[in-house]
Each structure stands twice: as structure tokens, then as C-alpha cells.
N, C-alpha and C. Protein backbone atom coordinates (compact mmCIF):
# COMPACT_ATOMS: atom_id res chain seq x y z
N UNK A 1 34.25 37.54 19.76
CA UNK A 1 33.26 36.60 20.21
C UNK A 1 33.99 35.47 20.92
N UNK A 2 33.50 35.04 21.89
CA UNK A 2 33.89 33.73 22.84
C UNK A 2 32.91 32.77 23.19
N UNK A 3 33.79 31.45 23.19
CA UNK A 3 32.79 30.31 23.18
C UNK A 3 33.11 29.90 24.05
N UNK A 4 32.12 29.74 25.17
CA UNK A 4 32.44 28.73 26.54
C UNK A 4 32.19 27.24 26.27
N UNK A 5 33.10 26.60 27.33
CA UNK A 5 32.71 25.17 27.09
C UNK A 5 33.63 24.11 26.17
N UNK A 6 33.19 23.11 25.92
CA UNK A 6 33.65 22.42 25.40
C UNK A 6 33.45 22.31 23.84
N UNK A 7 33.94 21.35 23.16
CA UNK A 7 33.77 21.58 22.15
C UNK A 7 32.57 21.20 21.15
N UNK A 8 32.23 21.45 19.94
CA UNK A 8 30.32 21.47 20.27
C UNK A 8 30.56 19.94 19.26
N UNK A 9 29.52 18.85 19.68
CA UNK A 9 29.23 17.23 19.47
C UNK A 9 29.73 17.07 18.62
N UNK A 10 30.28 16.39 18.07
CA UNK A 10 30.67 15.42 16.75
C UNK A 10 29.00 14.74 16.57
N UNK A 11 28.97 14.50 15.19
CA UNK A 11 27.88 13.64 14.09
C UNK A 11 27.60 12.45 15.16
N UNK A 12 28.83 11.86 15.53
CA UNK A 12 28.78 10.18 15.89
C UNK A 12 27.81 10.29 17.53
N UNK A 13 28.70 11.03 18.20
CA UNK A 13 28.43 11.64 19.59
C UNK A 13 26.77 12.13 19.71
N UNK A 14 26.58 12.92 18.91
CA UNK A 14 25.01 12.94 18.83
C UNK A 14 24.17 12.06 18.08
N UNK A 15 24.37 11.48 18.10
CA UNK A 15 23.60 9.95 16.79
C UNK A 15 23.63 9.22 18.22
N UNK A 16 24.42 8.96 18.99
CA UNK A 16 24.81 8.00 19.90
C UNK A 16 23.82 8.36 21.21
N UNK A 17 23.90 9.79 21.40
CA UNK A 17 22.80 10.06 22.11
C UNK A 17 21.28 10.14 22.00
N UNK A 18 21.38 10.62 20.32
CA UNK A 18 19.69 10.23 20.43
C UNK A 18 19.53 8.79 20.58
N UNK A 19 20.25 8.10 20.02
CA UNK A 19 19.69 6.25 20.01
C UNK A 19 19.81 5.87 21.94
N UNK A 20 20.47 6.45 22.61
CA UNK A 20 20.06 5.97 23.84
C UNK A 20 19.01 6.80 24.67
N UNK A 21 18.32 7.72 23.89
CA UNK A 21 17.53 8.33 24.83
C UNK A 21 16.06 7.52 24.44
N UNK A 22 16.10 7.08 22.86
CA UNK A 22 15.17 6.52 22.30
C UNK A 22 15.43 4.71 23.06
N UNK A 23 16.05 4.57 23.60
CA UNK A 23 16.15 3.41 23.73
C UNK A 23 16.79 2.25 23.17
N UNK A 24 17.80 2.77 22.04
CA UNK A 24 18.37 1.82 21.63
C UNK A 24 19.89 1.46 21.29
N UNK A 25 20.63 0.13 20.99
CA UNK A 25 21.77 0.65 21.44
C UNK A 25 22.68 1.43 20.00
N UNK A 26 24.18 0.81 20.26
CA UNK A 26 24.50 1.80 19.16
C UNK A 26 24.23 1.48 17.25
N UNK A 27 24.28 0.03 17.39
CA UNK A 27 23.73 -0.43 16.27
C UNK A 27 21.93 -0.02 15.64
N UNK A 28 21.55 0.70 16.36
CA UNK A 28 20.26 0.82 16.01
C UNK A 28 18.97 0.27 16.77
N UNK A 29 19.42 -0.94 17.18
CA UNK A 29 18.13 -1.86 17.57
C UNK A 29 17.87 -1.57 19.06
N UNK A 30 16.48 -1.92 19.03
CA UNK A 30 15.72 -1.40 20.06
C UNK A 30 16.20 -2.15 21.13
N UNK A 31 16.71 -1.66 22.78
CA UNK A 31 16.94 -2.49 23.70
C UNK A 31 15.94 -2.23 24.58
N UNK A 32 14.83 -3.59 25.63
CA UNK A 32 14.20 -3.24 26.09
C UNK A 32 14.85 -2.32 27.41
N UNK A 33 13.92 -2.09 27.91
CA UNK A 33 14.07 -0.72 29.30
C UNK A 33 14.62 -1.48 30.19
N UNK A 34 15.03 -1.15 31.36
CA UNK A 34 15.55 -1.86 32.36
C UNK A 34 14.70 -2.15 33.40
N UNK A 35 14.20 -3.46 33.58
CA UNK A 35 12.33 -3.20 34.69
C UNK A 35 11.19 -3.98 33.70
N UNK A 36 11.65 -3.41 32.49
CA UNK A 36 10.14 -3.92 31.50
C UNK A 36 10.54 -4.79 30.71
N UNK A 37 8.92 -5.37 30.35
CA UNK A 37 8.26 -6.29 29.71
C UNK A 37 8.75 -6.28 28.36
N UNK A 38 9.32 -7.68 27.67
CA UNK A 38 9.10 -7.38 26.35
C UNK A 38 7.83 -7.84 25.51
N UNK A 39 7.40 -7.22 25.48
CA UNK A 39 5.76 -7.46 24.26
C UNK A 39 6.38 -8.07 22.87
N UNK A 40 5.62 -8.93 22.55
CA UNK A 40 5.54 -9.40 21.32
C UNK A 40 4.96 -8.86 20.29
N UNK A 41 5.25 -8.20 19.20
CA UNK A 41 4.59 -7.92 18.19
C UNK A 41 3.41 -8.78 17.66
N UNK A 42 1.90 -8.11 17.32
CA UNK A 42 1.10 -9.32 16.71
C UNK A 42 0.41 -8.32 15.75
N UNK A 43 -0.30 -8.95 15.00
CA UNK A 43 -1.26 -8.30 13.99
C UNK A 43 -2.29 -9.08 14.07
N UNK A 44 -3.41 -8.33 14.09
CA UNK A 44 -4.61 -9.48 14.19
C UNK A 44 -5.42 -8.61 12.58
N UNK A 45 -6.32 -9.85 11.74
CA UNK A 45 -6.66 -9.36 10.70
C UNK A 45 -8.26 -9.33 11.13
N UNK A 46 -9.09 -8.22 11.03
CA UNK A 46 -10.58 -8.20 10.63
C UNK A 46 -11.17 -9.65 10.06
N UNK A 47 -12.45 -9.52 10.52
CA UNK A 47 -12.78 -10.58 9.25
C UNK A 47 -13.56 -9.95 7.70
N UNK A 48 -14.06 -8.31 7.85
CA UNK A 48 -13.88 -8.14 7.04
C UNK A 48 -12.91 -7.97 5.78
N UNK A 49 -11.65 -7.80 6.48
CA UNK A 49 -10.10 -8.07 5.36
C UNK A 49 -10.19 -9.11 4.83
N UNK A 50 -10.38 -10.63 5.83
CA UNK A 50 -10.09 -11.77 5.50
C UNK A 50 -11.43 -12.47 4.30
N UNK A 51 -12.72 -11.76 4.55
CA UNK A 51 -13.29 -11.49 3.10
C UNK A 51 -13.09 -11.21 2.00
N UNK A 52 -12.37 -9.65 1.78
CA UNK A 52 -11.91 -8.89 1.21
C UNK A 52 -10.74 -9.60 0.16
N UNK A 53 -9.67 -10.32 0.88
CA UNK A 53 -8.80 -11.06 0.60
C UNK A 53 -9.47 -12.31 -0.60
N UNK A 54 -10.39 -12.91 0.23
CA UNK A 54 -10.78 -14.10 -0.42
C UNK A 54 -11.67 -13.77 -1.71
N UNK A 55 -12.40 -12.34 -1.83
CA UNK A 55 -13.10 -12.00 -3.02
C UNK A 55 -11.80 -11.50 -3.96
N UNK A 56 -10.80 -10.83 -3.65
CA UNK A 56 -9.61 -10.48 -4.69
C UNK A 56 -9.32 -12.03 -5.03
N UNK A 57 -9.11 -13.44 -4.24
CA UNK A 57 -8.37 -14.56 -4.87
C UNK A 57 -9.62 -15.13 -5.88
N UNK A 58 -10.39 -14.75 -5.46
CA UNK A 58 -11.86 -15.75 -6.70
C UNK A 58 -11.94 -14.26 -7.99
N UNK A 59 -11.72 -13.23 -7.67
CA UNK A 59 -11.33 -12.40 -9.10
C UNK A 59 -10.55 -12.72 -9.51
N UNK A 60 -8.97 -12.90 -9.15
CA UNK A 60 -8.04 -13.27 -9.49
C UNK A 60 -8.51 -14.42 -10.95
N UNK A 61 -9.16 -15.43 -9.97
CA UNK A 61 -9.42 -16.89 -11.05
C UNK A 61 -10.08 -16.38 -12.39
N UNK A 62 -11.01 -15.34 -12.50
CA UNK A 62 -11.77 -14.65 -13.87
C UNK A 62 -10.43 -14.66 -14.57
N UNK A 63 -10.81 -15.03 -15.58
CA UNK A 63 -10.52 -14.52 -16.90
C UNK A 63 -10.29 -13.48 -17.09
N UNK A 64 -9.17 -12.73 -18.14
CA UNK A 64 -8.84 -11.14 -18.29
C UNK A 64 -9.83 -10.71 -19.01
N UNK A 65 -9.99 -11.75 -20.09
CA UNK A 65 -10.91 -11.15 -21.11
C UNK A 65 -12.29 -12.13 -21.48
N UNK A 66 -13.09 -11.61 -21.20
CA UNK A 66 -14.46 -12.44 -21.63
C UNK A 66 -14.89 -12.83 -22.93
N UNK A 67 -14.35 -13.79 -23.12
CA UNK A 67 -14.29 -14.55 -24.19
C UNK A 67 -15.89 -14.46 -24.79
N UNK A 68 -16.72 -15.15 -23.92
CA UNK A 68 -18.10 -14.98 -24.30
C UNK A 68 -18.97 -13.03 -25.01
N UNK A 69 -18.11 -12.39 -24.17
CA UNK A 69 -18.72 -10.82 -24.91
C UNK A 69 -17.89 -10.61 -25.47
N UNK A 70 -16.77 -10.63 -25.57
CA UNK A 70 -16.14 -10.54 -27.28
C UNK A 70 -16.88 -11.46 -28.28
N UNK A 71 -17.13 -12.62 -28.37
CA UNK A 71 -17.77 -13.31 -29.20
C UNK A 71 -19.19 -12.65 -29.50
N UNK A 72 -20.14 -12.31 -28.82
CA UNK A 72 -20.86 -11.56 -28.87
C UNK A 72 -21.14 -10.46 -29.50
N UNK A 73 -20.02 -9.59 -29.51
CA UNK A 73 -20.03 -8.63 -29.81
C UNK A 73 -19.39 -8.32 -31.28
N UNK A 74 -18.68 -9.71 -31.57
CA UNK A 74 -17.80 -9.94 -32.62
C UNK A 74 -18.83 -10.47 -34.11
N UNK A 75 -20.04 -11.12 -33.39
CA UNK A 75 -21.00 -11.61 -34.22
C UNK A 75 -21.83 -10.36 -35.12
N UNK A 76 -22.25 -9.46 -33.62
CA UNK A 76 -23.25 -8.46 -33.92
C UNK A 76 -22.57 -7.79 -34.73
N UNK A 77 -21.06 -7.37 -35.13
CA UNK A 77 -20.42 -6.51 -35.91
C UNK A 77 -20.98 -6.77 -37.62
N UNK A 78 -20.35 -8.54 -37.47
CA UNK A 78 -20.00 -9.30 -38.68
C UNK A 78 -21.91 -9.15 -39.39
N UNK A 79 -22.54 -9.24 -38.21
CA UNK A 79 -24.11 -9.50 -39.33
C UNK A 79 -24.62 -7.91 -39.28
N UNK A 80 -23.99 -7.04 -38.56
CA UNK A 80 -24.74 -5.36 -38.93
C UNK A 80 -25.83 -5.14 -38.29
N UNK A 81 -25.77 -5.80 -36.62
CA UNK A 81 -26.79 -5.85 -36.03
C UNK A 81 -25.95 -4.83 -34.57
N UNK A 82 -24.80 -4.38 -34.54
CA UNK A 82 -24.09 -3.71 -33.81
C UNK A 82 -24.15 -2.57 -33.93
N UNK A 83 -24.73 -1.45 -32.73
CA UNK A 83 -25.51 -0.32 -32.76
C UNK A 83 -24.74 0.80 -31.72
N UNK A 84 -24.01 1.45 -31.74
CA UNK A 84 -23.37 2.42 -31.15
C UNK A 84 -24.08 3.09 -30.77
N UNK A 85 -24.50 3.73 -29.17
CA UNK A 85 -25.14 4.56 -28.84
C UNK A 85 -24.87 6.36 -28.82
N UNK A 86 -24.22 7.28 -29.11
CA UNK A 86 -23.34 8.01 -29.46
C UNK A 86 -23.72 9.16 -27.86
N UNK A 87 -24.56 9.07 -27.38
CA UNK A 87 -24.88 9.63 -25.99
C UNK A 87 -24.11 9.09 -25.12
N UNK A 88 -24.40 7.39 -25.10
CA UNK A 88 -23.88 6.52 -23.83
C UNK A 88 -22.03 7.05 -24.39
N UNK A 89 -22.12 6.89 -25.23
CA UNK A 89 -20.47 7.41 -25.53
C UNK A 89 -19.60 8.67 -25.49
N UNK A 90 -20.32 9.43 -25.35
CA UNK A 90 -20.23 10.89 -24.85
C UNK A 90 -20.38 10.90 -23.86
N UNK A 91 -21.20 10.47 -22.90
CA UNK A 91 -21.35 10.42 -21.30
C UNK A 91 -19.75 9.86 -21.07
N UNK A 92 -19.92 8.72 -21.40
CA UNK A 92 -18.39 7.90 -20.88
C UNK A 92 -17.07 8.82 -20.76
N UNK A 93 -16.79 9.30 -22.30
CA UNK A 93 -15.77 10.47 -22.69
C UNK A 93 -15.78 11.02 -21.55
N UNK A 94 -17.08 12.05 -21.23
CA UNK A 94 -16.99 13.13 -20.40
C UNK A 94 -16.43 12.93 -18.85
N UNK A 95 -17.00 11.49 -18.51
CA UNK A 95 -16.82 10.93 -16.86
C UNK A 95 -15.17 10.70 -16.86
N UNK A 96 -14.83 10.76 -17.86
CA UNK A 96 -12.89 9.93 -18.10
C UNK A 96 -12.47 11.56 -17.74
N UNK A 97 -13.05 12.78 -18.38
CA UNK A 97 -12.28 13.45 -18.35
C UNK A 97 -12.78 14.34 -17.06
């Protein structure tokens, strides 16, 4: 078997060529084209996000735990007025699994 040519790329040699075909130099970073514009990166946000945002920071402020239905619920235990539905609790089970 015979191999024409030269000898086939080194790692560095082809790393070096894809980054200049992509446009960039050898460190990685993007160099603009020769002729063109450089554009500025921007992000513009919805105003539905910027809703979105502001209903997660007013959840945020709730409380983890509702003090008021634990108390509630802590009463109905203590006087035997606390009533387990055993359906609604089987439904639940079943939707988890």
C-alpha cells in the first residue's frame, strides 16, 4: 500500500483550521469578518416574562408554611372534629402514582 502526499494533519493543525474557517482566531474567540459589521449582542425580555418574574418575587414573600391551616387543622385534631376523607385520599395516592 502507498500513501501519496504529505503527511496527514497533526491535532493542532486541524483545530487551527477549523477555528479559521469558523471565523476565529487561534485562541478561540470570535474575530469579526473582514468588510463587516460588528453587532452587539442584546436580549430583549417579553412583558409576559417580566410578569412572570414579578409573580415568582411576591411568591417568594409567602410563607413556607401556613401557619393559619396548620393551626386549623391542629385544633380540629385536638377537639375530634377532624374527618379524613378516604376517597379524596385514594384519588391523591393514585394521581402521585
Amino acid at each position: 500500500m502507498k500513501i501519496y502526499g504529505g503527511k496527514p494533519a497533526d491535532g493542532q493543525e486541524v483545530y487551527l483550521r477549523v477555528q479559521k474557517a469558523q471565523g476565529k482566531d487561534a485562541t478561540g474567540k470570535a474575530q469579526p469578518l473582514q468588510g463587516s459589521k460588528t453587532i452587539a449582542d442584546r436580549v430583549e425580555v417579553s412583558g409576559k416574562a417580566k410578569e412572570i418574574s414579578e409573580m415568582k418575587a411576591e411568591i417568594r414573600k409567602l410563607p413556607e408554611v401556613r401557619t393559619d391551616k396548620v393551626e386549623a387543622i391542629r385544633q380540629a385534631i385536638e377537639s375530634g372534629t377532624y374527618r379524613v376523607d378516604p376517597a379524596k385520599v385514594l384519588r391523591k395516592m393514585l394521581e402521585e402514582i
